[in-house]
PDB file of N, CA and C in Angstrom:
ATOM      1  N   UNK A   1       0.815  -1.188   0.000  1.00  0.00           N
ATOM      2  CA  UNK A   1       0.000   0.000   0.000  1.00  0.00           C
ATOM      3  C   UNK A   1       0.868   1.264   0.000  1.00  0.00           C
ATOM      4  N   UNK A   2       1.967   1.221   0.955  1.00  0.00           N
ATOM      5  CA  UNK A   2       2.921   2.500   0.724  1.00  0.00           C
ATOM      6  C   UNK A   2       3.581   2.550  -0.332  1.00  0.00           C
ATOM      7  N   UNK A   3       3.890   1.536  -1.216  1.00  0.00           N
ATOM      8  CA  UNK A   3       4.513   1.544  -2.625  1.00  0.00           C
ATOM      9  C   UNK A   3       3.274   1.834  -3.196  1.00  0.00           C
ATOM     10  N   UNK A   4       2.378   1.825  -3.619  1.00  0.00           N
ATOM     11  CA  UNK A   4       1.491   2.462  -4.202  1.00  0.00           C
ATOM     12  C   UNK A   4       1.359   4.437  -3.962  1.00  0.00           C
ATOM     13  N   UNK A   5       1.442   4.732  -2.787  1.00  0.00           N
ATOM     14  CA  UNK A   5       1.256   5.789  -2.480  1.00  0.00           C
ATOM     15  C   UNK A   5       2.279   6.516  -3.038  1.00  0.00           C
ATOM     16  N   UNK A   6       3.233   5.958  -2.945  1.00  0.00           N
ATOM     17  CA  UNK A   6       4.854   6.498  -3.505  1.00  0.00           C
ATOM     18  C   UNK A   6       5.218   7.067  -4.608  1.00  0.00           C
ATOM     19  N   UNK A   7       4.470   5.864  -5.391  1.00  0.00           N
ATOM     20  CA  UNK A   7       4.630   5.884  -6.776  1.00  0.00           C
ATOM     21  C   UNK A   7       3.650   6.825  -7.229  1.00  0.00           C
ATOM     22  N   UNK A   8       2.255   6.633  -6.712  1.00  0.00           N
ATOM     23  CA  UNK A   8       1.518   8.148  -7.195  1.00  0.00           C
ATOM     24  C   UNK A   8       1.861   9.379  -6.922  1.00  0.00           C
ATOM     25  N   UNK A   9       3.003   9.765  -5.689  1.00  0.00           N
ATOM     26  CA  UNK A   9       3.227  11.253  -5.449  1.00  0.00           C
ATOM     27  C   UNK A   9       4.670  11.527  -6.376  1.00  0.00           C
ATOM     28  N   UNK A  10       4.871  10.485  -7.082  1.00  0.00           N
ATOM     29  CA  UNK A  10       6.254  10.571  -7.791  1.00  0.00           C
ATOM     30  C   UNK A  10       5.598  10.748  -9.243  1.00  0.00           C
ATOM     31  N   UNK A  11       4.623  10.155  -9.529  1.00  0.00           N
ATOM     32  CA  UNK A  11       3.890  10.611 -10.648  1.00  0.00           C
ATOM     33  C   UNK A  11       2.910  12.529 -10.930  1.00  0.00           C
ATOM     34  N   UNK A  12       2.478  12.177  -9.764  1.00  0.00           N
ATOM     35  CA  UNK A  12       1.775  13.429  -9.072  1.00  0.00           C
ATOM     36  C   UNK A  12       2.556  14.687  -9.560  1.00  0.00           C
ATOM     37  N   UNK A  13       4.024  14.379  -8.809  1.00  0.00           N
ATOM     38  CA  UNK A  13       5.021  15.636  -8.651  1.00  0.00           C
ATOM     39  C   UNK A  13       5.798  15.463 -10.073  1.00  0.00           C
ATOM     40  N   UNK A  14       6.004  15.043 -10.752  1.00  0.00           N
ATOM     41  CA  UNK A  14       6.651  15.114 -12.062  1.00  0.00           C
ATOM     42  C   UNK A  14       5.411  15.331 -13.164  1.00  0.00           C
ATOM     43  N   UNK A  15       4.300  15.462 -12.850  1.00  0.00           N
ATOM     44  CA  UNK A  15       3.195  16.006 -13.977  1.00  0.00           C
ATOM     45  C   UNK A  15       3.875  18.016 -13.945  1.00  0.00           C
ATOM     46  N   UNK A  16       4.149  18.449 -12.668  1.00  0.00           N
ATOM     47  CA  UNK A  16       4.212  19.940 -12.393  1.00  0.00           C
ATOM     48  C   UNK A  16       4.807  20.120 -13.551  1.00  0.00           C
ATOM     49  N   UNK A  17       5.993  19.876 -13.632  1.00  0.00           N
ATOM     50  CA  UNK A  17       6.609  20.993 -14.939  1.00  0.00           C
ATOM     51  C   UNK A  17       6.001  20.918 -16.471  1.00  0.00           C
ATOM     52  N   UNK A  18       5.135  19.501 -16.259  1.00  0.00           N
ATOM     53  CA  UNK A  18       4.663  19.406 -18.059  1.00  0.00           C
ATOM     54  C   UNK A  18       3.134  19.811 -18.014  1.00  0.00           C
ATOM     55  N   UNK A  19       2.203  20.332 -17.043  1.00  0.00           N
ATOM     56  CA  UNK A  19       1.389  21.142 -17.083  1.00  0.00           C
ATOM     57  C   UNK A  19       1.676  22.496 -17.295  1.00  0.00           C
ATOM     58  N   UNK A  20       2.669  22.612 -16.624  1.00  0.00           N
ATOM     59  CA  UNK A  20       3.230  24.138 -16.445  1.00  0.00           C
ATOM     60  C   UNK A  20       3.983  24.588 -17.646  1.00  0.00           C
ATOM     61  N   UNK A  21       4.154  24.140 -18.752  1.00  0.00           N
ATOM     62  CA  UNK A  21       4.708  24.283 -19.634  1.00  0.00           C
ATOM     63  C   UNK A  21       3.430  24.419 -20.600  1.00  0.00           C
ATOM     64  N   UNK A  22       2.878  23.345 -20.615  1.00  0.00           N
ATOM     65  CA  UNK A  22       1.292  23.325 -21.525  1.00  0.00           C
ATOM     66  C   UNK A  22       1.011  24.536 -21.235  1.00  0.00           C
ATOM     67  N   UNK A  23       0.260  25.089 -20.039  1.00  0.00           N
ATOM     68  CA  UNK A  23      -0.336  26.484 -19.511  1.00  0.00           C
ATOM     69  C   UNK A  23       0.539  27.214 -20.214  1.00  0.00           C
ATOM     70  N   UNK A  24       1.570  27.771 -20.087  1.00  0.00           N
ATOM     71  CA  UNK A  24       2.496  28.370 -20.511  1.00  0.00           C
ATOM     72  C   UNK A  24       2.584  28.365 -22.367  1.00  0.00           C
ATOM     73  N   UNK A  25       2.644  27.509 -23.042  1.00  0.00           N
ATOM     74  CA  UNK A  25       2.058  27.645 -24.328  1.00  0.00           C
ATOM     75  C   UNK A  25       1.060  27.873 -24.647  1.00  0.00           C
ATOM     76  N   UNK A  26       0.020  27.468 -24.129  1.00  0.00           N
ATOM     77  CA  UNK A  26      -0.993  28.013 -24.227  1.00  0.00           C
ATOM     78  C   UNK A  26      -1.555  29.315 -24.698  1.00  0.00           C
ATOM     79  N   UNK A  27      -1.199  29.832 -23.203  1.00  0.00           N
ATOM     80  CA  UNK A  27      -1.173  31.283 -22.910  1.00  0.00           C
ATOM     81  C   UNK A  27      -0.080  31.970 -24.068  1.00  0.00           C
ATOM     82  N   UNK A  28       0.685  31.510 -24.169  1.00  0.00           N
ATOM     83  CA  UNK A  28       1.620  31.848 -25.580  1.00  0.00           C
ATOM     84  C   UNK A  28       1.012  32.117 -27.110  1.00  0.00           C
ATOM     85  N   UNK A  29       0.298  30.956 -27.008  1.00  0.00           N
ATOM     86  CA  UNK A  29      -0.531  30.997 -28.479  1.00  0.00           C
ATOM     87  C   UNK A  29      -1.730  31.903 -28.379  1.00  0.00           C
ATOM     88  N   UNK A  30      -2.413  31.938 -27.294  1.00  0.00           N
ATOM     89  CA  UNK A  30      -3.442  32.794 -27.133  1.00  0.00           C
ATOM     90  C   UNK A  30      -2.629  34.371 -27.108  1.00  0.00           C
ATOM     91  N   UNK A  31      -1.296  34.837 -27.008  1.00  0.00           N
ATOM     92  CA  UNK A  31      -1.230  35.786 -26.865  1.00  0.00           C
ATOM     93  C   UNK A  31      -0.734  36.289 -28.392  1.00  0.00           C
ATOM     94  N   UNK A  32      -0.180  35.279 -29.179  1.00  0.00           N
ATOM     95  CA  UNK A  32       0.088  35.228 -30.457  1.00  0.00           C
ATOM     96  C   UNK A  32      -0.489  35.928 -31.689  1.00  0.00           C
ATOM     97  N   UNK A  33      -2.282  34.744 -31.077  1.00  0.00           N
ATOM     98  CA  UNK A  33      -3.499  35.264 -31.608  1.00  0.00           C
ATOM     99  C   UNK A  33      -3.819  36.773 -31.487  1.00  0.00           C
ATOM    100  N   UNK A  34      -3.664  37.124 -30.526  1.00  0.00           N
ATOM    101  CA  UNK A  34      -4.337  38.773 -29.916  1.00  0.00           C
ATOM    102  C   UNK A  34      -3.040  39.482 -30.793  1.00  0.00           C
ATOM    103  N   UNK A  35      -2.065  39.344 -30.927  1.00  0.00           N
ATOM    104  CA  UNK A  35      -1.339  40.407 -31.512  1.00  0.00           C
ATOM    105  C   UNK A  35      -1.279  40.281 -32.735  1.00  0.00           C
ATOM    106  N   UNK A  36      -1.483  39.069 -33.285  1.00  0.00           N
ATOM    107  CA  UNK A  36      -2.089  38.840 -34.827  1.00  0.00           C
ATOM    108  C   UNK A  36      -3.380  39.831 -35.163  1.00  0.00           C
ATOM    109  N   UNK A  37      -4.008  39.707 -34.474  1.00  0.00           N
ATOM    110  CA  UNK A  37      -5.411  40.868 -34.656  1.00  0.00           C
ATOM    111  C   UNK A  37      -5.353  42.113 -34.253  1.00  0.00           C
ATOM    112  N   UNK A  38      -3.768  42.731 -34.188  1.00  0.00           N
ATOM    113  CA  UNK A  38      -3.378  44.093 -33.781  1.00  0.00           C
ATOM    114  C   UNK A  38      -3.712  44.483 -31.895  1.00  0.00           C
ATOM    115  N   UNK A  39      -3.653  43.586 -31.386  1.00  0.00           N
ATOM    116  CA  UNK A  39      -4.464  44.117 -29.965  1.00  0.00           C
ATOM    117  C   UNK A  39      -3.668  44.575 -29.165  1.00  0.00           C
ATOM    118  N   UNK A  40      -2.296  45.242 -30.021  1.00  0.00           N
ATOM    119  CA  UNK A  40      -1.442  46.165 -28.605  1.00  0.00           C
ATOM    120  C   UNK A  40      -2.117  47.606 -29.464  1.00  0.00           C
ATOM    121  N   UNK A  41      -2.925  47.975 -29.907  1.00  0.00           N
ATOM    122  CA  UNK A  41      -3.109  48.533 -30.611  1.00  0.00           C
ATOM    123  C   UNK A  41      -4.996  49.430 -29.795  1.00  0.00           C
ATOM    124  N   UNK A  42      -5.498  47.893 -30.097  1.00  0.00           N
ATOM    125  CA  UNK A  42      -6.600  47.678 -29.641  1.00  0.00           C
ATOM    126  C   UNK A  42      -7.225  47.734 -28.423  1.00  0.00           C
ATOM    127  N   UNK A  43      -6.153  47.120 -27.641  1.00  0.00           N
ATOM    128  CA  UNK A  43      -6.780  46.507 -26.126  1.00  0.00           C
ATOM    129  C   UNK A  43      -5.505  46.269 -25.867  1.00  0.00           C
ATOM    130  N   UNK A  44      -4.674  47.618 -25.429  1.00  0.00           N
ATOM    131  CA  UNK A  44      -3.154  47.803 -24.976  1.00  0.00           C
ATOM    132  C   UNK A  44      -2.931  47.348 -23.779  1.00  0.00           C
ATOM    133  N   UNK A  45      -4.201  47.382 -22.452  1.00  0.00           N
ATOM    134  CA  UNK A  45      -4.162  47.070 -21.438  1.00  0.00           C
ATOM    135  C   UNK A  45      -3.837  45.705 -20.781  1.00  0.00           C
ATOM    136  N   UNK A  46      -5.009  45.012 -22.200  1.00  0.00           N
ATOM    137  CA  UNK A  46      -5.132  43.941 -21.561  1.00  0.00           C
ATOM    138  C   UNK A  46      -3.966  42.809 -22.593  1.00  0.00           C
ATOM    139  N   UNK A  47      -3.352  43.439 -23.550  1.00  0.00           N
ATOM    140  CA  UNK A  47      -2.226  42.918 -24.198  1.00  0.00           C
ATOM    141  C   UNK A  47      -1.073  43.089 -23.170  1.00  0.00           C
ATOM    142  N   UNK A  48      -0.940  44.500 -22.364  1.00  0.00           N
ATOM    143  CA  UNK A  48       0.159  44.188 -21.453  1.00  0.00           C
ATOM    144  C   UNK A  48      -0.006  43.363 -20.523  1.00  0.00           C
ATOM    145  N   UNK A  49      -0.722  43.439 -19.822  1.00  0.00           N
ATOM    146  CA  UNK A  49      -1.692  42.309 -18.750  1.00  0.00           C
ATOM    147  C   UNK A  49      -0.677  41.034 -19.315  1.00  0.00           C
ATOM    148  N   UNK A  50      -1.380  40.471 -20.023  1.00  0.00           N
ATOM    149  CA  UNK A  50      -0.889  38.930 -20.604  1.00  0.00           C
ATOM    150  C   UNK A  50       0.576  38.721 -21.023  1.00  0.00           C
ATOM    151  N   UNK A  51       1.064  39.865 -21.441  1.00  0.00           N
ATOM    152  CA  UNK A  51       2.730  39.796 -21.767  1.00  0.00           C
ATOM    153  C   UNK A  51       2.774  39.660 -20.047  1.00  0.00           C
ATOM    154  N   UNK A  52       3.044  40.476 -19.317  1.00  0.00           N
ATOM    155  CA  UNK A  52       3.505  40.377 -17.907  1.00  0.00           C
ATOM    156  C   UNK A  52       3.156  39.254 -17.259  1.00  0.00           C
ATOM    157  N   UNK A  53       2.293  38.596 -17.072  1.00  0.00           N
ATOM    158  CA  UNK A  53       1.796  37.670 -16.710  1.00  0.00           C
ATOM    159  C   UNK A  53       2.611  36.590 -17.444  1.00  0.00           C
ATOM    160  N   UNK A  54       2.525  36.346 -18.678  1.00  0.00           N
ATOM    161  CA  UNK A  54       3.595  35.224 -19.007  1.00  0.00           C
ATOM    162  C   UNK A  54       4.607  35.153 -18.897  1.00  0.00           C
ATOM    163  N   UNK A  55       5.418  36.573 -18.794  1.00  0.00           N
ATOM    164  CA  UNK A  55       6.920  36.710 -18.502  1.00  0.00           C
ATOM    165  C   UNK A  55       7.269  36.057 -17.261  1.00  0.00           C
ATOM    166  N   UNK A  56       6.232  36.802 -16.112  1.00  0.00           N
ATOM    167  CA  UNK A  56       5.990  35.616 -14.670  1.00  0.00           C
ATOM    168  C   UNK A  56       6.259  35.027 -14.239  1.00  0.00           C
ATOM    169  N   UNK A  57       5.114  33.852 -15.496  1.00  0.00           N
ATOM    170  CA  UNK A  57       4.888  32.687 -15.480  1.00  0.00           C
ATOM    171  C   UNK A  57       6.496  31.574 -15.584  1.00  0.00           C
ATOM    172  N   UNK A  58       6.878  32.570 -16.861  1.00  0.00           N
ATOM    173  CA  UNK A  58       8.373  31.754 -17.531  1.00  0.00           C
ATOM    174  C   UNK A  58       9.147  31.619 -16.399  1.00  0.00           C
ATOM    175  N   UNK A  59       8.992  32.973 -15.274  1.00  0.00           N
ATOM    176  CA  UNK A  59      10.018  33.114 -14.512  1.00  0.00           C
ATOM    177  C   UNK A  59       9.827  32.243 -13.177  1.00  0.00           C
ATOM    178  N   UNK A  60       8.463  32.434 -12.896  1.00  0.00           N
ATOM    179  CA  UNK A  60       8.089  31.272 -11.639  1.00  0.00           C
ATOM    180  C   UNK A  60       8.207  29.932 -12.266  1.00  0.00           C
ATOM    181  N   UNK A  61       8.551  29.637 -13.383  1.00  0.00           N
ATOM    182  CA  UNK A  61       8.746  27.986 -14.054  1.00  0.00           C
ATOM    183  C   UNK A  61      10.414  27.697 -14.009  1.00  0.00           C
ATOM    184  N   UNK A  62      11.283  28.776 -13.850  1.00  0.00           N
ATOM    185  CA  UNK A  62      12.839  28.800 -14.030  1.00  0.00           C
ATOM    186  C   UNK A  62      13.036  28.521 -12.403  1.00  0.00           C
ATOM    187  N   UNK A  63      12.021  29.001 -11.492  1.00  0.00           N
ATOM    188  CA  UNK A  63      12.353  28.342 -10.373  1.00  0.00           C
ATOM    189  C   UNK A  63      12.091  27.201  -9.812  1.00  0.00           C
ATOM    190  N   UNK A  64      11.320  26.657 -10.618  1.00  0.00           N
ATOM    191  CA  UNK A  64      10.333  25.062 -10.133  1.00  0.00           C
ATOM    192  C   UNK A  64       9.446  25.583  -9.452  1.00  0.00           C
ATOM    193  N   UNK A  65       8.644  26.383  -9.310  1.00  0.00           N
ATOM    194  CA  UNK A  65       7.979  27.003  -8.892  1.00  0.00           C
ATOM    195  C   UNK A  65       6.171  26.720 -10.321  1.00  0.00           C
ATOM    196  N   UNK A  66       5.911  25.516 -10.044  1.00  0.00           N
ATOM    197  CA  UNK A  66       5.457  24.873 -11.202  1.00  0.00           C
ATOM    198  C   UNK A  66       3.726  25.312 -11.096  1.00  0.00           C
ATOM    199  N   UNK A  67       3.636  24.958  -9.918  1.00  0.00           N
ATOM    200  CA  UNK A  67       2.103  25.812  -9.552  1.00  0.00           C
ATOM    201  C   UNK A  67       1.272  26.885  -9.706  1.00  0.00           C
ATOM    202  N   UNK A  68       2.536  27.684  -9.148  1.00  0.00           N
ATOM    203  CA  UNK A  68       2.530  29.327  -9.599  1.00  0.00           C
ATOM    204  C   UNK A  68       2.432  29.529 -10.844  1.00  0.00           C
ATOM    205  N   UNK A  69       3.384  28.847 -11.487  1.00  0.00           N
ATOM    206  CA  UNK A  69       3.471  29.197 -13.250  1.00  0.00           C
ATOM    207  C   UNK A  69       2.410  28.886 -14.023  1.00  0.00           C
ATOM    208  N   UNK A  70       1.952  27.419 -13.270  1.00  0.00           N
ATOM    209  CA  UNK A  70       0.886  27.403 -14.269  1.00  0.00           C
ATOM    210  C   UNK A  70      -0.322  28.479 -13.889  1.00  0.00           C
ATOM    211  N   UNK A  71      -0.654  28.479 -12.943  1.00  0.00           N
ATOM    212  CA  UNK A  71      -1.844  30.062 -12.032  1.00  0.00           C
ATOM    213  C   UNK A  71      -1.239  31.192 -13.373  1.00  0.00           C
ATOM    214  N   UNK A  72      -0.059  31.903 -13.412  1.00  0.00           N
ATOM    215  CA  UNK A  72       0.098  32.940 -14.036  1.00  0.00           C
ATOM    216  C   UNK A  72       0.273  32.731 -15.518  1.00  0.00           C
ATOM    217  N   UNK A  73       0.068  31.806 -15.996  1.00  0.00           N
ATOM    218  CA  UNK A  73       0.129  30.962 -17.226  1.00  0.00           C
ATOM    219  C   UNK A  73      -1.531  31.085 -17.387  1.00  0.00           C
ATOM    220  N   UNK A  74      -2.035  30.826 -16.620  1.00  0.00           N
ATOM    221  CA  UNK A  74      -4.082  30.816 -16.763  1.00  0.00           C
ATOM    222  C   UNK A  74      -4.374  32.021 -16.970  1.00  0.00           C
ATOM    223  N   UNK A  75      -3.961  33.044 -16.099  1.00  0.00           N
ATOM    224  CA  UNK A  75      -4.067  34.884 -16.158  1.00  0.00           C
ATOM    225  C   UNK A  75      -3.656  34.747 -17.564  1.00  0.00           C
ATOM    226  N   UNK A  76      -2.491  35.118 -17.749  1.00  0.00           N
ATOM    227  CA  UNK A  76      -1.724  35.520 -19.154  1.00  0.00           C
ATOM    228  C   UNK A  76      -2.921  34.702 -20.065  1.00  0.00           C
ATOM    229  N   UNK A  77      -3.227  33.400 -20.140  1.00  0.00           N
ATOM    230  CA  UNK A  77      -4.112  33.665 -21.583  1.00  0.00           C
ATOM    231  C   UNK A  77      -5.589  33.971 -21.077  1.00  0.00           C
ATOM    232  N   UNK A  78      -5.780  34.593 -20.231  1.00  0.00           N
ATOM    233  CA  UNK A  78      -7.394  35.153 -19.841  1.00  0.00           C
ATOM    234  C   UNK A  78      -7.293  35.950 -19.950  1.00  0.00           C
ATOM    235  N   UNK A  79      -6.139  37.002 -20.188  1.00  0.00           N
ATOM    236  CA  UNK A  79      -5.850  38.620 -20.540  1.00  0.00           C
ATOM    237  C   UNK A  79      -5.609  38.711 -22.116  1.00  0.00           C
ATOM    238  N   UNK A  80      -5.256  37.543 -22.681  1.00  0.00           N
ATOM    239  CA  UNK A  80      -4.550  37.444 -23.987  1.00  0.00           C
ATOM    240  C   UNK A  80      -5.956  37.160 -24.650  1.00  0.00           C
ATOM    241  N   UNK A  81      -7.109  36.346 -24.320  1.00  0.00           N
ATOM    242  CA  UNK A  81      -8.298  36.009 -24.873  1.00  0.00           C
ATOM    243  C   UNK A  81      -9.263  37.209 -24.587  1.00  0.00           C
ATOM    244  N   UNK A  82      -9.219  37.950 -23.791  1.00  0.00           N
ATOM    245  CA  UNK A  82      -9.964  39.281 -23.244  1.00  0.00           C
ATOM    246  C   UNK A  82      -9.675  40.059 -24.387  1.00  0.00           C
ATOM    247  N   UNK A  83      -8.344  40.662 -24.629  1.00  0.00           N
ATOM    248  CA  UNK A  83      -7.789  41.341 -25.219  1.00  0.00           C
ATOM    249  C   UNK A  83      -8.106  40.726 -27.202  1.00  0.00           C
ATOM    250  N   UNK A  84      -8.180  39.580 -27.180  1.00  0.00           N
ATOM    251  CA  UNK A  84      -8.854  39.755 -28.624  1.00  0.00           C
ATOM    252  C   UNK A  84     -10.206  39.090 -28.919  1.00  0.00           C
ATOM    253  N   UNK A  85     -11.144  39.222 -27.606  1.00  0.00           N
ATOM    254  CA  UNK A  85     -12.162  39.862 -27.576  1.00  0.00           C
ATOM    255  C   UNK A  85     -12.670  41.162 -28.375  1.00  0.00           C
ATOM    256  N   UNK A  86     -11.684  41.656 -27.356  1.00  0.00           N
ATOM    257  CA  UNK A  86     -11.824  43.209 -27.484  1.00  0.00           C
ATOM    258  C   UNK A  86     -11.751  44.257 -28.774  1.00  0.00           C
ATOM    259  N   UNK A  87     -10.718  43.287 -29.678  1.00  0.00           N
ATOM    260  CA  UNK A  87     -10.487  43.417 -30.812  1.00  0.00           C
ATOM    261  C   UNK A  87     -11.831  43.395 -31.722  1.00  0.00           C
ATOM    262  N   UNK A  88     -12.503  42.139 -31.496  1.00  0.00           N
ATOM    263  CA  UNK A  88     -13.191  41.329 -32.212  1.00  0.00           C
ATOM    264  C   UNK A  88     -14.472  41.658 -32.530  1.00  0.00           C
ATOM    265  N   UNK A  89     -15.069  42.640 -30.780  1.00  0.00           N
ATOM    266  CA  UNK A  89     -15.786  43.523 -30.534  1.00  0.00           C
ATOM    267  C   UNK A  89     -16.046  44.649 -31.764  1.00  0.00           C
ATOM    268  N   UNK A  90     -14.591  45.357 -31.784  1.00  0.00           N
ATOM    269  CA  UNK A  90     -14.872  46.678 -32.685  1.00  0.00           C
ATOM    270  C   UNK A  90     -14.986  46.139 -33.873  1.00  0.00           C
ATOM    271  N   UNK A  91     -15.392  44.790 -34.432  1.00  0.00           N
ATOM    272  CA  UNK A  91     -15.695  44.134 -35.401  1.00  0.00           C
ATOM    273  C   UNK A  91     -15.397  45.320 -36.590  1.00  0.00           C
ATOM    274  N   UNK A  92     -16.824  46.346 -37.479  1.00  0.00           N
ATOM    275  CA  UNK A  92     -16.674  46.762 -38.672  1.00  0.00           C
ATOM    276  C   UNK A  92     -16.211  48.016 -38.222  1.00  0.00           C
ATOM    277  N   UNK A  93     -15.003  48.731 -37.596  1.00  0.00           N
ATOM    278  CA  UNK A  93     -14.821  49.676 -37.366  1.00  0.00           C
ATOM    279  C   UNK A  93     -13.367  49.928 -38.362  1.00  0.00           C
ATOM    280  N   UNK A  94     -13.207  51.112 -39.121  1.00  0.00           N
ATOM    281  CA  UNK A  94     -11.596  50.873 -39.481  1.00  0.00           C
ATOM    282  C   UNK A  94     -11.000  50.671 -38.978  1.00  0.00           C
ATOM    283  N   UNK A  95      -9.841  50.395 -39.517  1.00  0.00           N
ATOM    284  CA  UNK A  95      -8.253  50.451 -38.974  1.00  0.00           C
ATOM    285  C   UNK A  95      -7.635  51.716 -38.430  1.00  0.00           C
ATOM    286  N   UNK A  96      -7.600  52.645 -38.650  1.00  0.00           N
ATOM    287  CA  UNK A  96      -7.422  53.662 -37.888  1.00  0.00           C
ATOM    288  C   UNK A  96      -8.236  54.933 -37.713  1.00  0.00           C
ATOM    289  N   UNK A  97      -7.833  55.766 -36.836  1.00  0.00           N
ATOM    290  CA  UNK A  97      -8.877  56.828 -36.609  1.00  0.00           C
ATOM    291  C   UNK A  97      -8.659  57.966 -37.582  1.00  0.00           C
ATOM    292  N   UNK A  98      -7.835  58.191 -38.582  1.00  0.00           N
ATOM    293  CA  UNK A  98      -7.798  59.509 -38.712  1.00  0.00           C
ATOM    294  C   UNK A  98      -7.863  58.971 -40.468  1.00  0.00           C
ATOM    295  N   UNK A  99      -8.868  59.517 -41.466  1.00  0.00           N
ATOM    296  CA  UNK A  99      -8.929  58.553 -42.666  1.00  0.00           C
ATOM    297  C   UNK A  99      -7.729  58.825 -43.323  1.00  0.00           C
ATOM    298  N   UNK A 100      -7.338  58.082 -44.013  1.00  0.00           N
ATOM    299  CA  UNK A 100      -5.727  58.412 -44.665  1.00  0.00           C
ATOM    300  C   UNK A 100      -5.504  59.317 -46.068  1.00  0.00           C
ATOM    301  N   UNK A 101      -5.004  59.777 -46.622  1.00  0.00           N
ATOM    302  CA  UNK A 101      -4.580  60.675 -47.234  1.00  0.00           C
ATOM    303  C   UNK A 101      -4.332  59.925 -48.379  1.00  0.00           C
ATOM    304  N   UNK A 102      -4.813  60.312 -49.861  1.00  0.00           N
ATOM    305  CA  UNK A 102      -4.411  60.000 -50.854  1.00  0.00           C
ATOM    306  C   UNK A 102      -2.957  60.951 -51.806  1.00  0.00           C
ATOM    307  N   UNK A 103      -2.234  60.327 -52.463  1.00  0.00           N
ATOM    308  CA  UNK A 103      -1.920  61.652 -53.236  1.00  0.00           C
ATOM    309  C   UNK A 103      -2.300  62.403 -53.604  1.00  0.00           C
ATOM    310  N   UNK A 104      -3.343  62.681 -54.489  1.00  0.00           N
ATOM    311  CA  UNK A 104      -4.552  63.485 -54.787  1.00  0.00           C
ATOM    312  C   UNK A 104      -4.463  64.652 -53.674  1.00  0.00           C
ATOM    313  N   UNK A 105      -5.130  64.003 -52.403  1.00  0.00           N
ATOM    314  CA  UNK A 105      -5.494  64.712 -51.743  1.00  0.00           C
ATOM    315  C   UNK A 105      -4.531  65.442 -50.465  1.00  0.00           C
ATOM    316  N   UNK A 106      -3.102  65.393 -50.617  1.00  0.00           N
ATOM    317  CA  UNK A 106      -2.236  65.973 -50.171  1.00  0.00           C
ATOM    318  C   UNK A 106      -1.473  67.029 -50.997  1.00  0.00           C
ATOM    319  N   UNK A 107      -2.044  67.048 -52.114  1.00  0.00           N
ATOM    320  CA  UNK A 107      -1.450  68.865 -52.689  1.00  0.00           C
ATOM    321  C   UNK A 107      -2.031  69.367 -52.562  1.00  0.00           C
TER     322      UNK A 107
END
């Protein structure tokens, strides 16, 4: 029975770093997405949000600190999915605010 127990907290504790890495890509690709759809642009807030948060994450994972990372690995892509929301929101709106200038219409 204690070799059983053993072997599950040895399994248990060596899942940490390969969740924490998953989370961590994750949140990577989700933040990928949001800046693919311009969202430091868009939703600057919540694009920094998710950069900081994954930087964190990387950094609470360089310590074995596997728990944490994955927690700030969950933030980072809930700020990174917010954020191209947010994008997604201003659906038919242009690209920028000020209409652009033709040749024509700059002499």
């Amino acid at each position: 029975m204690a070799r059983r127990g053993t072997i599950l907290a040895c399994l248990l504790l060596g899942c940490g770093p390969l969740t924490a890495t998953s989370a961590i890509d994750d949140a990577d690709r989700a933040l990928v997405r949001a800046r693919a759809a311009d969202s430091e642009r868009y939703a600057a807030y919540e694009t920094a949000l998710a950069e900081l948060y994954l930087a964190k994450a990387r950094e609470e994972q360089g310590y074995a600190q596997y728990g944490e990372a994955r927690s700030l690995a969950s933030e980072a892509q809930r700020f990174a999915n917010a954020a191209s929301r947010k994008v997604a929101d201003r659906g038919g709106e242009p690209a920028s605010q000020s209409p652009k200038r033709t040749a024509v219409q700059q002499r």
